[in-house]
N, C-alpha and C. Protein backbone atom coordinates (compact mmCIF):
# COMPACT_ATOMS: atom_id res chain seq x y z
N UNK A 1 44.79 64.88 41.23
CA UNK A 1 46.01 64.45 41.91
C UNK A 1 46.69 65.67 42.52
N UNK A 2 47.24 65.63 43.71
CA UNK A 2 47.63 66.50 44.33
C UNK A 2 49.12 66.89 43.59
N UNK A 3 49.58 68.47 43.60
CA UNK A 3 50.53 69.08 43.00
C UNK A 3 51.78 68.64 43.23
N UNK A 4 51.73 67.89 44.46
CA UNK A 4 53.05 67.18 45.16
C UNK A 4 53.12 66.23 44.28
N UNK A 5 52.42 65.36 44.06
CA UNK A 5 52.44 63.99 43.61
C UNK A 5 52.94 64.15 41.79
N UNK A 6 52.14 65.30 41.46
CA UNK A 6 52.79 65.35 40.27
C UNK A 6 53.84 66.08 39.36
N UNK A 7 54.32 67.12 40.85
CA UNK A 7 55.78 67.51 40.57
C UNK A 7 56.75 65.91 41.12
N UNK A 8 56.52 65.49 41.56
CA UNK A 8 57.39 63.98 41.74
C UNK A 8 57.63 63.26 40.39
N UNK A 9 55.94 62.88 39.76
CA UNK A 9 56.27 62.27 38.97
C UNK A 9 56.91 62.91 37.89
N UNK A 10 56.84 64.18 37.44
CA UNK A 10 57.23 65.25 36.81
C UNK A 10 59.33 64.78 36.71
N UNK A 11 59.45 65.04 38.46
CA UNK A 11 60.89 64.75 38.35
C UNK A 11 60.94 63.74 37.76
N UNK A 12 60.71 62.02 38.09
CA UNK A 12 60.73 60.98 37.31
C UNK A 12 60.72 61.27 36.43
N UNK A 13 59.78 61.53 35.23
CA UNK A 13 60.26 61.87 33.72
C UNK A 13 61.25 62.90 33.48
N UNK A 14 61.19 63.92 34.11
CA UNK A 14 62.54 64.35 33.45
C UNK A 14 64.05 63.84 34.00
N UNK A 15 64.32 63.32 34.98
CA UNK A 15 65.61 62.28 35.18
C UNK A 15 65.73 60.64 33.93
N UNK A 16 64.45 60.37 33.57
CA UNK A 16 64.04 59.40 32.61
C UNK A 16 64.26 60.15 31.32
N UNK A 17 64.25 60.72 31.20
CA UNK A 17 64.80 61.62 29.77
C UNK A 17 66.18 61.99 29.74
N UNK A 18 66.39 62.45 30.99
CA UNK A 18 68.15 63.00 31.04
C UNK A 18 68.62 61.72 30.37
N UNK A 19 68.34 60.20 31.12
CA UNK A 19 69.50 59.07 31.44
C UNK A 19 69.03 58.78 29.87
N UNK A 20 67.74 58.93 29.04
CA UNK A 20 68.04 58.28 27.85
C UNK A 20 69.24 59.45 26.88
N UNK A 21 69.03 60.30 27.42
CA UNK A 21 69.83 61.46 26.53
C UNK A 21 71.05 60.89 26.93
N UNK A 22 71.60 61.02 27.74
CA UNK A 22 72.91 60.62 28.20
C UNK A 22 73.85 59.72 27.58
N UNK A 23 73.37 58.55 27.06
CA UNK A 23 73.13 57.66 26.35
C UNK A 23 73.24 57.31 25.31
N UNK A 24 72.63 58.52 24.01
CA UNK A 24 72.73 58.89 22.70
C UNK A 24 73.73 58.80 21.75
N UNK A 25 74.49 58.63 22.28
CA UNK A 25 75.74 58.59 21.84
C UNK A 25 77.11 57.83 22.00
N UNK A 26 76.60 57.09 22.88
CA UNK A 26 77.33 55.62 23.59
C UNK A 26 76.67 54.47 23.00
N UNK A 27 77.94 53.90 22.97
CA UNK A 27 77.80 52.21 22.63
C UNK A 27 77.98 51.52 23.98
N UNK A 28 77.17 50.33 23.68
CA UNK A 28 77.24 49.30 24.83
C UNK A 28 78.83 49.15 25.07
N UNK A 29 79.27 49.63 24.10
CA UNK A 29 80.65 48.55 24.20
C UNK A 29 81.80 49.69 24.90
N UNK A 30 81.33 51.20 24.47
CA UNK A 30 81.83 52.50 25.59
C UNK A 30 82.08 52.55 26.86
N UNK A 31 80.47 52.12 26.79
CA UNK A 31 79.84 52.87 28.46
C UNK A 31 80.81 52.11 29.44
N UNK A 32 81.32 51.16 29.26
CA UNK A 32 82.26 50.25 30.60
C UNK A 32 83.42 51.78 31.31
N UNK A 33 83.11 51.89 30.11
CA UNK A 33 84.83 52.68 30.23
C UNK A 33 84.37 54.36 30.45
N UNK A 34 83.16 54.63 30.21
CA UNK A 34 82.71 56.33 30.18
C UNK A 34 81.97 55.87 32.17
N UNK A 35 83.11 56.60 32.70
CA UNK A 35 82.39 56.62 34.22
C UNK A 35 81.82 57.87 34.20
N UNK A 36 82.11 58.98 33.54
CA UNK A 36 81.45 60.22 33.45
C UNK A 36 79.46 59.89 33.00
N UNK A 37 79.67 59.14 32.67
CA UNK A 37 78.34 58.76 31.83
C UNK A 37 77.12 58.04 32.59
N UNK A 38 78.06 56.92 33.61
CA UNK A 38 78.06 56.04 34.69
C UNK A 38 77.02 56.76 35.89
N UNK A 39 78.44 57.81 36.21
CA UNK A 39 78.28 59.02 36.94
C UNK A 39 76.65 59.99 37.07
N UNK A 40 76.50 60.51 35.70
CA UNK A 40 75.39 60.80 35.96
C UNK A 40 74.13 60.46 35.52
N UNK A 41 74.42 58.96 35.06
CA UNK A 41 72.67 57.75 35.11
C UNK A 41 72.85 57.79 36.45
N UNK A 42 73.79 57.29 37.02
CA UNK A 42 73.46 57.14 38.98
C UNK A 42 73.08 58.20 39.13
N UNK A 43 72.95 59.09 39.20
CA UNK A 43 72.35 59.86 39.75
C UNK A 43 70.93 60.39 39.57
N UNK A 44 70.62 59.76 38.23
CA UNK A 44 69.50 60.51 37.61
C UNK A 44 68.52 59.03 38.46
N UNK A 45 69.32 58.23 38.63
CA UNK A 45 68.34 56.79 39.00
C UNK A 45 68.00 57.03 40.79
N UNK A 46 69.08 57.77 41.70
CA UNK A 46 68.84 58.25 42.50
C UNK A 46 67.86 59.12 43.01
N UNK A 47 68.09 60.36 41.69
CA UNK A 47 66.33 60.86 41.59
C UNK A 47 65.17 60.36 41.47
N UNK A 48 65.13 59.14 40.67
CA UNK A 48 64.10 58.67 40.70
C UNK A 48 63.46 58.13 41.79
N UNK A 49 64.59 56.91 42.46
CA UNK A 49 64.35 56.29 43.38
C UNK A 49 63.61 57.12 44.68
N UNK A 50 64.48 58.51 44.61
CA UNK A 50 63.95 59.50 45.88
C UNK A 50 61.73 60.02 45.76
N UNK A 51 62.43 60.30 44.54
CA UNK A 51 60.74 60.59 44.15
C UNK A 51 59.98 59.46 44.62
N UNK A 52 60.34 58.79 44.04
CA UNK A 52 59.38 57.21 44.01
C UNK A 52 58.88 57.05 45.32
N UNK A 53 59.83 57.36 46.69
CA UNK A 53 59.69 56.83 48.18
C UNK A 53 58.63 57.73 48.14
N UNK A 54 58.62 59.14 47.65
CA UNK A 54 57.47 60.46 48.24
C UNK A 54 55.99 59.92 47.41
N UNK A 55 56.19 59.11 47.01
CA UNK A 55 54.37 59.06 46.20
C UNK A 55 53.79 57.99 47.01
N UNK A 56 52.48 59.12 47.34
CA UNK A 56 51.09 57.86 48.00
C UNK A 56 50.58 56.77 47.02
N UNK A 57 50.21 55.84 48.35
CA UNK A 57 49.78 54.57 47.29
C UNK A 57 48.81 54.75 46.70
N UNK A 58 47.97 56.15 46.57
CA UNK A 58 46.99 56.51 45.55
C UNK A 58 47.51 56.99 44.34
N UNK A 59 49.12 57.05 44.32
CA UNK A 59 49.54 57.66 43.20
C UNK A 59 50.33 56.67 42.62
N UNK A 60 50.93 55.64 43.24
CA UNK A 60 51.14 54.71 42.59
C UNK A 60 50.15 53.24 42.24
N UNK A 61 48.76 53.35 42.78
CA UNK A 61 48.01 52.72 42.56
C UNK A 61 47.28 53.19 40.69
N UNK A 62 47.53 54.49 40.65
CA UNK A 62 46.92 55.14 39.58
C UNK A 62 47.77 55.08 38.49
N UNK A 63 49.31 54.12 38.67
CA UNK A 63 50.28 54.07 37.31
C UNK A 63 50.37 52.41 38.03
N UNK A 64 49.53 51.54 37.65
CA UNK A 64 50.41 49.92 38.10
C UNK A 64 51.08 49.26 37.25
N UNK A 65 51.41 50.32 35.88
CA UNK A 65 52.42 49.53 34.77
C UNK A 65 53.71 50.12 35.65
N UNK A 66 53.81 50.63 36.00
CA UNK A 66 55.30 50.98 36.81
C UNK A 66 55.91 50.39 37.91
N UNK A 67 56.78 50.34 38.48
CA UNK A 67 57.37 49.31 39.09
C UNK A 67 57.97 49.70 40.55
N UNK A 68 57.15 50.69 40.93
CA UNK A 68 57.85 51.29 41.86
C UNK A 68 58.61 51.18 42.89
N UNK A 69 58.41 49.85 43.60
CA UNK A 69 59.20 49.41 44.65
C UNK A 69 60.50 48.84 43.67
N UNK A 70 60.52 48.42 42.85
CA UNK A 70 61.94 48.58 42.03
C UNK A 70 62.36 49.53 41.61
N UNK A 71 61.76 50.35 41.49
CA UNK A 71 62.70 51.61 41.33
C UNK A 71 63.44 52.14 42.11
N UNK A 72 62.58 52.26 43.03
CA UNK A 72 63.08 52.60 44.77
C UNK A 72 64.43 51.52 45.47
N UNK A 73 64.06 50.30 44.59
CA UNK A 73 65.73 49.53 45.33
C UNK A 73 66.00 49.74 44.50
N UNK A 74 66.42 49.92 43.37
CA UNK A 74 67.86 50.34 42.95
C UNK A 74 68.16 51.56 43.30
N UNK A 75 67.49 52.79 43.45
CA UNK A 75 67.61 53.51 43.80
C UNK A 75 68.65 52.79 45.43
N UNK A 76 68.40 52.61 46.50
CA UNK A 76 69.17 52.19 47.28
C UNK A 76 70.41 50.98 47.35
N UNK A 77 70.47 50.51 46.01
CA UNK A 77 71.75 49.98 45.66
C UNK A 77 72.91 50.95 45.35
N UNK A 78 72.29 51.93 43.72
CA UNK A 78 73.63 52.27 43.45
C UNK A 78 73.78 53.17 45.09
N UNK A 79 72.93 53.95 45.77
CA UNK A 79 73.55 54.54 47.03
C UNK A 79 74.16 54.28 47.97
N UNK A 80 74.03 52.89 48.65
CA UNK A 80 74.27 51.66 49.67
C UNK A 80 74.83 50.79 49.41
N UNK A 81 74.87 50.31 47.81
CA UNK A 81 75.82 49.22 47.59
C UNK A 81 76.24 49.14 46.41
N UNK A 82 77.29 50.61 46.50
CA UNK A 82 78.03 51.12 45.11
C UNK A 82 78.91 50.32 44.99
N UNK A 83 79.90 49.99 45.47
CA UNK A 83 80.96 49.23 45.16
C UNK A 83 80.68 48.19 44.51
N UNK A 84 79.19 47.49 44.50
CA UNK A 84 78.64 46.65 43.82
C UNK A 84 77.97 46.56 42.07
N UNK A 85 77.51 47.67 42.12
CA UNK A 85 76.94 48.51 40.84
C UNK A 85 77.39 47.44 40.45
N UNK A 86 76.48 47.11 39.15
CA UNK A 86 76.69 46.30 37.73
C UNK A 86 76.54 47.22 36.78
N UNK A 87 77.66 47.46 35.92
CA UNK A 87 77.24 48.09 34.92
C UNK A 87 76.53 48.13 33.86
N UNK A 88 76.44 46.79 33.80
CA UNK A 88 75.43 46.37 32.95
C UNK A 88 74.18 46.53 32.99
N UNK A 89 73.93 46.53 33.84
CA UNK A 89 72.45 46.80 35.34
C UNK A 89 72.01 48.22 34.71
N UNK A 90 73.13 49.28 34.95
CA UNK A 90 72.91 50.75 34.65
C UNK A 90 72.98 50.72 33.24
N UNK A 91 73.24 49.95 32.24
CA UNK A 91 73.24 50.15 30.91
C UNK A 91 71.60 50.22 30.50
N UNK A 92 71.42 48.47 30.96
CA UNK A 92 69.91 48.25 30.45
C UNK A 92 69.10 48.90 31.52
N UNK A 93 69.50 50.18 32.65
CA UNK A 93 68.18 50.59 32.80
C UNK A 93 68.32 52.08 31.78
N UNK A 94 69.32 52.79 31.06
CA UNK A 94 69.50 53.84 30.34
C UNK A 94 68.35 53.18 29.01
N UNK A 95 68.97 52.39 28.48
CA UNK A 95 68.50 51.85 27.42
C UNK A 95 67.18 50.99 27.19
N UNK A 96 66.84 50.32 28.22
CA UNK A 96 65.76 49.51 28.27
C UNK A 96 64.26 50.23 29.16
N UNK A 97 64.61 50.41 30.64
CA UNK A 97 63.82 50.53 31.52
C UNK A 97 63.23 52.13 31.44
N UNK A 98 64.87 52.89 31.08
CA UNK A 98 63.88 54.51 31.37
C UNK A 98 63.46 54.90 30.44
N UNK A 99 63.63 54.61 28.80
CA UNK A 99 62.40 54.79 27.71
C UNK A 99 61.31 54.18 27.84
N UNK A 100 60.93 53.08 28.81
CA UNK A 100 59.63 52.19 29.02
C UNK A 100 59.19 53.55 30.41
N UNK A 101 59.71 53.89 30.82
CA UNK A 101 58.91 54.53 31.88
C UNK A 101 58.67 56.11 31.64
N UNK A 102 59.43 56.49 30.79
CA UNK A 102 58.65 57.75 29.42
C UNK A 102 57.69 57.36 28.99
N UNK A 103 57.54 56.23 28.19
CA UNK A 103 56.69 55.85 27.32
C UNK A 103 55.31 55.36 28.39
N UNK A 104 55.40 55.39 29.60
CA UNK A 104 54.07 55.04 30.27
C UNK A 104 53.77 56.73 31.44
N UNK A 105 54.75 57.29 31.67
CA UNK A 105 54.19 58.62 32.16
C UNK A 105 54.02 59.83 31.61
N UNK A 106 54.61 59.49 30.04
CA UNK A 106 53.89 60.80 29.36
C UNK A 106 52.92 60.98 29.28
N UNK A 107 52.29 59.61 28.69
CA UNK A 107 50.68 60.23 28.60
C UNK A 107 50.12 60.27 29.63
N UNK A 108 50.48 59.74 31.16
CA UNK A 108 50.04 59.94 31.88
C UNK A 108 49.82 61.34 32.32
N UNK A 109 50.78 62.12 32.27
CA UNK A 109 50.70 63.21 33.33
C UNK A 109 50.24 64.35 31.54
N UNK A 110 50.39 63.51 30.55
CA UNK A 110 49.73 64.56 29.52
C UNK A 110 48.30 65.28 29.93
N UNK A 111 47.42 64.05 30.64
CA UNK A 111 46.16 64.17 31.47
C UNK A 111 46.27 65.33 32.08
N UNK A 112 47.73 65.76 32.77
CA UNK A 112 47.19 66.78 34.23
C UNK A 112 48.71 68.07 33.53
N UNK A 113 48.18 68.41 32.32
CA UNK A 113 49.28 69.20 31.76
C UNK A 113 48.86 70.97 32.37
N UNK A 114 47.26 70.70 32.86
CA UNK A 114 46.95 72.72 33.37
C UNK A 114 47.07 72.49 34.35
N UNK A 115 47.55 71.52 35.40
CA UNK A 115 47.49 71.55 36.77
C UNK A 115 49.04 72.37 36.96
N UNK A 116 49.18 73.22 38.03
CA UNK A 116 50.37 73.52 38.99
C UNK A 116 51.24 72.48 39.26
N UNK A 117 52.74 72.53 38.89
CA UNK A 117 53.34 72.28 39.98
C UNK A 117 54.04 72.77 40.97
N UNK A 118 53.56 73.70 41.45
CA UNK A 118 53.81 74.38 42.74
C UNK A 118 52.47 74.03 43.77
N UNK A 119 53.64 73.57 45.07
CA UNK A 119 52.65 73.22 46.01
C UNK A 119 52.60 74.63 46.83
């Protein structure tokens, strides 16, 4: 896999780690009220979403437990249609979605751990 493709997915897991860290310490019943918290899952979901647009369909053909064209729209919600955000939306993707997408690109890219990521 080319070095591009897997400094991308690279970012994906580590923005997928930030938003579960973030997290750690919040209750469902917090987070309404922690916009600081809010603040930077959007953003970490923004990263993702950005990465996500840069990977060939040979690289997302090679992860099809992942969801990528959903990643990529939300990614263009919270950006395009913030005023809309559900918070709830950003809860269960901290809590639900970005430990499921650790849990399917670790071992993935465990595979390509001597490769470069410098292109």
């Amino acid at each position: 896999m080319e070095a591009d493709q897997l400094r991308r997915l690279r970012d994906i897991l580590n923005a997928a780690r930030l938003i579960v860290s973030y997290v750690r310490d919040v209750s469902s019943a917090e987070f309404p009220a922690n916009i600081e918290k809010q603040d930077a899952i959007i953003r970490r979901i923004e990263i993702i979403g950005e990465a996500t647009a840069h990977l060939t369909e040979a690289t997302r053909t090679a992860i099809p437990e992942l969801p990528f064209r959903k990643m990529r729209g939300m990614r263009n919600i919270v950006a395009h249609d913030y005023a809309n955000v559900d918070v709830t939306v950003i809860w269960d993707v901290a809590t639900i979605h970005a430990p499921q997408l650790i849990a399917v690109l670790e071992p993935f890219l465990a595979g390509f751990d001597s490769v470069p990521t410098q292109a």
